[in-house]
N, C-alpha and C. Protein backbone atom coordinates (compact mmCIF):
# COMPACT_ATOMS: atom_id res chain seq x y z
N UNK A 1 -32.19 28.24 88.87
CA UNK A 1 -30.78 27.91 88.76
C UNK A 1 -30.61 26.40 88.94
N UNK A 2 -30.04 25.88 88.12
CA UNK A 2 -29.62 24.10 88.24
C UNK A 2 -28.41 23.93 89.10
N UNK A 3 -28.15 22.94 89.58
CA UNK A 3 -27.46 22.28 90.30
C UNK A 3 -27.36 21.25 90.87
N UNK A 4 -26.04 20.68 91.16
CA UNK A 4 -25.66 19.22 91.29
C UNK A 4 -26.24 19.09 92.62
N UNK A 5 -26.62 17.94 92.58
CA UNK A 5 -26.72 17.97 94.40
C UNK A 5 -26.26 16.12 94.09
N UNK A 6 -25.72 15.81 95.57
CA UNK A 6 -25.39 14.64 95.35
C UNK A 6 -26.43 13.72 96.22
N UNK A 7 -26.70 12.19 96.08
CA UNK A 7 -27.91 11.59 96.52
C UNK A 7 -27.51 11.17 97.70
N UNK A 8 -28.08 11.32 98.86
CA UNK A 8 -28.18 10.95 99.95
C UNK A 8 -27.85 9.01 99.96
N UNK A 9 -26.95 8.76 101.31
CA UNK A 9 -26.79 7.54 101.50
C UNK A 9 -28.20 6.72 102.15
N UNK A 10 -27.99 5.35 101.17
CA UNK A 10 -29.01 4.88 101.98
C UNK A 10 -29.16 4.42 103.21
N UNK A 11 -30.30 4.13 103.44
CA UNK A 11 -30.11 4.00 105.56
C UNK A 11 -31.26 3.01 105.98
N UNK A 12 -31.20 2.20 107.00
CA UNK A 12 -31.66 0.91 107.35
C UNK A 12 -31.32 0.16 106.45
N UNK A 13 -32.93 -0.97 105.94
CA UNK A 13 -32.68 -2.02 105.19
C UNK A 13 -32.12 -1.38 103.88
N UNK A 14 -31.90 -0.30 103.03
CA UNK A 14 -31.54 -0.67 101.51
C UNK A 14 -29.60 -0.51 101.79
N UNK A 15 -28.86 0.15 103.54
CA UNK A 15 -27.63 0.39 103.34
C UNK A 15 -27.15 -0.85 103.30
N UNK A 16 -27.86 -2.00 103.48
CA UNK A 16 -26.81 -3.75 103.12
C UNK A 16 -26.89 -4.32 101.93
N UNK A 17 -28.23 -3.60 101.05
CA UNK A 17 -28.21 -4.25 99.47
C UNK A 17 -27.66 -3.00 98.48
N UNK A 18 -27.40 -2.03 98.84
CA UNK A 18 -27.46 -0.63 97.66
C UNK A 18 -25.89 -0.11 98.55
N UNK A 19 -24.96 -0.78 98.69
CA UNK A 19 -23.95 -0.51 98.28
C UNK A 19 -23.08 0.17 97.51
N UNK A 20 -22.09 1.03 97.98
CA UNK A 20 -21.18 1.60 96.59
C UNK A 20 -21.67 2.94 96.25
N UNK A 21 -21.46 3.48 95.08
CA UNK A 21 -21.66 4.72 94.95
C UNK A 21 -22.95 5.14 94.76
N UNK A 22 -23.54 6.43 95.11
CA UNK A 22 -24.93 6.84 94.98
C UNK A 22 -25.37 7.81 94.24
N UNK A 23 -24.49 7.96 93.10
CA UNK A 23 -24.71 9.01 92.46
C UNK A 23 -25.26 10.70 92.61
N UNK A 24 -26.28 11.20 91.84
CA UNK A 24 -26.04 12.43 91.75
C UNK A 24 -27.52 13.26 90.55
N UNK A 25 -27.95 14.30 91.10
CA UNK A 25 -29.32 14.62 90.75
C UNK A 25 -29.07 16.19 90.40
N UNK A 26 -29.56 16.65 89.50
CA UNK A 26 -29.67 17.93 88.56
C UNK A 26 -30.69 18.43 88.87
N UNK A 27 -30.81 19.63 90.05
CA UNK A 27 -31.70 20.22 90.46
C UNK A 27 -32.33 21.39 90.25
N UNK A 28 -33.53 21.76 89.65
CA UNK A 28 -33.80 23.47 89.69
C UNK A 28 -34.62 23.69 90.58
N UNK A 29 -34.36 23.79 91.81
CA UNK A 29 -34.95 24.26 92.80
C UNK A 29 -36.03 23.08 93.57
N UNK A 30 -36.85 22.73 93.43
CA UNK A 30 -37.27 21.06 93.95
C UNK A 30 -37.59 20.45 93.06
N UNK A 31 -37.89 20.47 91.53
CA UNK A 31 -37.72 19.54 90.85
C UNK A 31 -36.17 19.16 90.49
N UNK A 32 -36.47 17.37 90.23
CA UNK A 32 -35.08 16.83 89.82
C UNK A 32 -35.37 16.89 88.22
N UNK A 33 -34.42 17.22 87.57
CA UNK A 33 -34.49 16.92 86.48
C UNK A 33 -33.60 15.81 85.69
N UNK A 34 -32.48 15.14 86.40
CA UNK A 34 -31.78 14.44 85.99
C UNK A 34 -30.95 13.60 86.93
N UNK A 35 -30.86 12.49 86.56
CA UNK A 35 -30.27 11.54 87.54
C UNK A 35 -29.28 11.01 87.27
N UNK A 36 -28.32 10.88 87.51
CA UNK A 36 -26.90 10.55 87.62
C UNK A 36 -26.32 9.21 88.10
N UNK A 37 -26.25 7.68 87.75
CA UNK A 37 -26.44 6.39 89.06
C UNK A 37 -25.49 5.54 88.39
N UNK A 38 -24.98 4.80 89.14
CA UNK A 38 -23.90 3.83 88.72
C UNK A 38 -24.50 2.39 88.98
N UNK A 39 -23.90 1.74 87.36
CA UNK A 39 -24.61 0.53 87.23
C UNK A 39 -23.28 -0.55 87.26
N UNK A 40 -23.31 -1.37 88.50
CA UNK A 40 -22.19 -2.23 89.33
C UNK A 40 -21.95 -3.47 87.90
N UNK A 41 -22.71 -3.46 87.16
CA UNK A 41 -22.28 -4.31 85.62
C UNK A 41 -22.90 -5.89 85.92
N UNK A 42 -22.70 -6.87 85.18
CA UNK A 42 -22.47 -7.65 85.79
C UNK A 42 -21.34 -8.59 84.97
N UNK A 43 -21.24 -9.58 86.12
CA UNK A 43 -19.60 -10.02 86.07
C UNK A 43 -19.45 -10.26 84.77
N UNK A 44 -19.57 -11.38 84.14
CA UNK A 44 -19.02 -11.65 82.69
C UNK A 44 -19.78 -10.79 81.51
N UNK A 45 -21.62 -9.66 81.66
CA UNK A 45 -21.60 -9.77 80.34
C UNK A 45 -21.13 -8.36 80.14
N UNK A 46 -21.20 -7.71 81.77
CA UNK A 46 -21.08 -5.87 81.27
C UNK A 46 -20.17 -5.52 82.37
N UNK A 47 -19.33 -4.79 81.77
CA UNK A 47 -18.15 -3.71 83.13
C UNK A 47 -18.81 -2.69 83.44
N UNK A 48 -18.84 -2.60 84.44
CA UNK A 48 -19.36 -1.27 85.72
C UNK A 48 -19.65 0.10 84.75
N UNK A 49 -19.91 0.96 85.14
CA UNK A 49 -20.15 2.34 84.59
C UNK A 49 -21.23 2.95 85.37
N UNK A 50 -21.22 4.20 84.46
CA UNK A 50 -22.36 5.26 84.86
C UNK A 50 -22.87 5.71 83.46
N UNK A 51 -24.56 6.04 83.96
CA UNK A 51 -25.35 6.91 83.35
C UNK A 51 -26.01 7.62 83.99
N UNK A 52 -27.33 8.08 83.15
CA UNK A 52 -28.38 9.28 83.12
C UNK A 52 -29.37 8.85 82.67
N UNK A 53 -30.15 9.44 83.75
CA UNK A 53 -32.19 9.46 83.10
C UNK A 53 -32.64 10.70 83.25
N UNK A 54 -33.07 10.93 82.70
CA UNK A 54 -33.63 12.56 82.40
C UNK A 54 -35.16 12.75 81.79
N UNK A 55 -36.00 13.38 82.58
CA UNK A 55 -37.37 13.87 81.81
C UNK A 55 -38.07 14.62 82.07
N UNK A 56 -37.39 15.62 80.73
CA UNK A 56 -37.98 17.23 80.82
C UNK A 56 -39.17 17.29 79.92
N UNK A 57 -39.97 18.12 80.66
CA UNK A 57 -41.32 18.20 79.23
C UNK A 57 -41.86 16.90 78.40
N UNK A 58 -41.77 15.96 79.00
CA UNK A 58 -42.21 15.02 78.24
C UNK A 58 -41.28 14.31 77.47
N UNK A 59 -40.13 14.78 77.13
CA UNK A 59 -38.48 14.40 76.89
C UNK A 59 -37.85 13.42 77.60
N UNK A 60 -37.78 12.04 77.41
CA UNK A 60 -37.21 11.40 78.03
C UNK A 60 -35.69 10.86 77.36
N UNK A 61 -34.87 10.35 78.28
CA UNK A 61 -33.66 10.03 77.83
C UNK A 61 -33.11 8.93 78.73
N UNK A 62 -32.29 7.84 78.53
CA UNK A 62 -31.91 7.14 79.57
C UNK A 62 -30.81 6.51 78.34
N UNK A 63 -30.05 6.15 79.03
CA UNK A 63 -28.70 5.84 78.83
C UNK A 63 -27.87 4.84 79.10
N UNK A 64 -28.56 3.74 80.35
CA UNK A 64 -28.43 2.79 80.16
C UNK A 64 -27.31 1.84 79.37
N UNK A 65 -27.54 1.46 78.23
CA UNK A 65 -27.12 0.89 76.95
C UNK A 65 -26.03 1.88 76.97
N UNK A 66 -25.61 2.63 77.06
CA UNK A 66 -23.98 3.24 76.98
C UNK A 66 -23.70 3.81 78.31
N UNK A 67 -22.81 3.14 78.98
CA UNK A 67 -22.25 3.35 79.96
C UNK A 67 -20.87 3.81 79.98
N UNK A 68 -20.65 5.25 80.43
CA UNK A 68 -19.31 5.83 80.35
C UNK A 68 -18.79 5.30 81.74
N UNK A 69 -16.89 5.53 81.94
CA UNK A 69 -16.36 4.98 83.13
C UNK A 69 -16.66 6.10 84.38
N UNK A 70 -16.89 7.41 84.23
CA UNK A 70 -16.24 8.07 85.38
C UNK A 70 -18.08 9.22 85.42
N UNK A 71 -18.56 9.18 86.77
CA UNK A 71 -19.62 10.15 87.05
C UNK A 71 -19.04 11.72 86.35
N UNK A 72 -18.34 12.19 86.48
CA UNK A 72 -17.97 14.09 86.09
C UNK A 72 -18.96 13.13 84.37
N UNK A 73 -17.98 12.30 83.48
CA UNK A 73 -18.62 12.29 82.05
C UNK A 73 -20.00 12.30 81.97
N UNK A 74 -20.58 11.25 82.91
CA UNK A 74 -22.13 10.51 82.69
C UNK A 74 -22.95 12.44 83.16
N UNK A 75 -22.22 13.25 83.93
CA UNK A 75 -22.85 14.51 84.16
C UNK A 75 -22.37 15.36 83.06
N UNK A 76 -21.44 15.45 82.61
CA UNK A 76 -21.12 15.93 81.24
C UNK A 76 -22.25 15.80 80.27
N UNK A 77 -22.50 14.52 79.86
CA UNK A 77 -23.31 14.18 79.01
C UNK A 77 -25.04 14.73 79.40
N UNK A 78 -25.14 14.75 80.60
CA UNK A 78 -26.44 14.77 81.37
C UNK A 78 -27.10 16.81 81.31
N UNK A 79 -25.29 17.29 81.30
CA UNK A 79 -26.01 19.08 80.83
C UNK A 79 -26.23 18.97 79.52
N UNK A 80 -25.27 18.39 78.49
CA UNK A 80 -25.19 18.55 77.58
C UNK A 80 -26.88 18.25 76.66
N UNK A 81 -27.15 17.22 77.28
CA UNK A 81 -29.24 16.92 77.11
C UNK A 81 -29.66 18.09 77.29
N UNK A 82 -30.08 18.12 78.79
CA UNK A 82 -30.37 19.24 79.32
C UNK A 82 -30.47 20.67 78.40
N UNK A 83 -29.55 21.22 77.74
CA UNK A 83 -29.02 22.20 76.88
C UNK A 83 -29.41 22.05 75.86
N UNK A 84 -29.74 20.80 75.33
CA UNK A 84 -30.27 20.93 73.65
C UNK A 84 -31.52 20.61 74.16
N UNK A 85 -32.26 19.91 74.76
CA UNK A 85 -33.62 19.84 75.25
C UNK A 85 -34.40 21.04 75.28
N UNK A 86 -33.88 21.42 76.59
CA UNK A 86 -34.38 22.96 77.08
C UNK A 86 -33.38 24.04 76.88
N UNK A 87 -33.78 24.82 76.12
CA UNK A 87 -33.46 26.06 75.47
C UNK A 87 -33.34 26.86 77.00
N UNK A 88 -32.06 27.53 77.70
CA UNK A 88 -31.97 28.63 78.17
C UNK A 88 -33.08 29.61 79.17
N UNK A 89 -33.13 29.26 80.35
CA UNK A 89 -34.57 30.39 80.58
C UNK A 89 -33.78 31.23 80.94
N UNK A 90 -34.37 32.30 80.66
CA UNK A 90 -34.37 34.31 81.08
C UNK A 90 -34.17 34.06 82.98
N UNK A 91 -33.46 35.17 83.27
CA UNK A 91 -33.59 35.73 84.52
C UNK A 91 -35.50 35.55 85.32
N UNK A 92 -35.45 34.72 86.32
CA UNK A 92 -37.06 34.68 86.92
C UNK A 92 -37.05 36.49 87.98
């Protein structure tokens, strides 16, 4: 069964450089299959957003280069892989 789980805050040295939101990981049980992270932009050449990295079976995807505004989309987009990638498994 997949599911969202959201990423733990960071703690000691990375909670004064990794600031801000921490996105969000697509889980089937202890593998991650997809990552969810917000990219802070930078000032004049790119505005803030979110994406996805994903790699199933040798399937990779990253997203990067298109950055949607709001995490629910960048996870929108992130089943929607997921779903045409990997076909459906049966009841374990």
């Amino acid at each position: 069964m997949m599911r969202w789980r959201k990423k733990p805050l960071e703690k000691g040295f990375g909670l004064k450089f990794f600031k801000g939101a921490k996105g969000y990981e697509l889980c089937e049980g202890n593998d991650v299959l997809v990552r969810v992270m917000f990219d802070p932009g930078w000032k004049s050449v790119r505005p803030p957003g979110w994406f996805f990295v994903g790699d199933i079976d040798g399937k990779r995807m990253n997203t990067c280069d298109t950055l949607v505004s709001t995490a629910e989309e960048a996870k929108e987009n992130a089943d929607a892989w997921v779903r045409k990638v990997r076909p459906p498994r049966g009841k374990r």
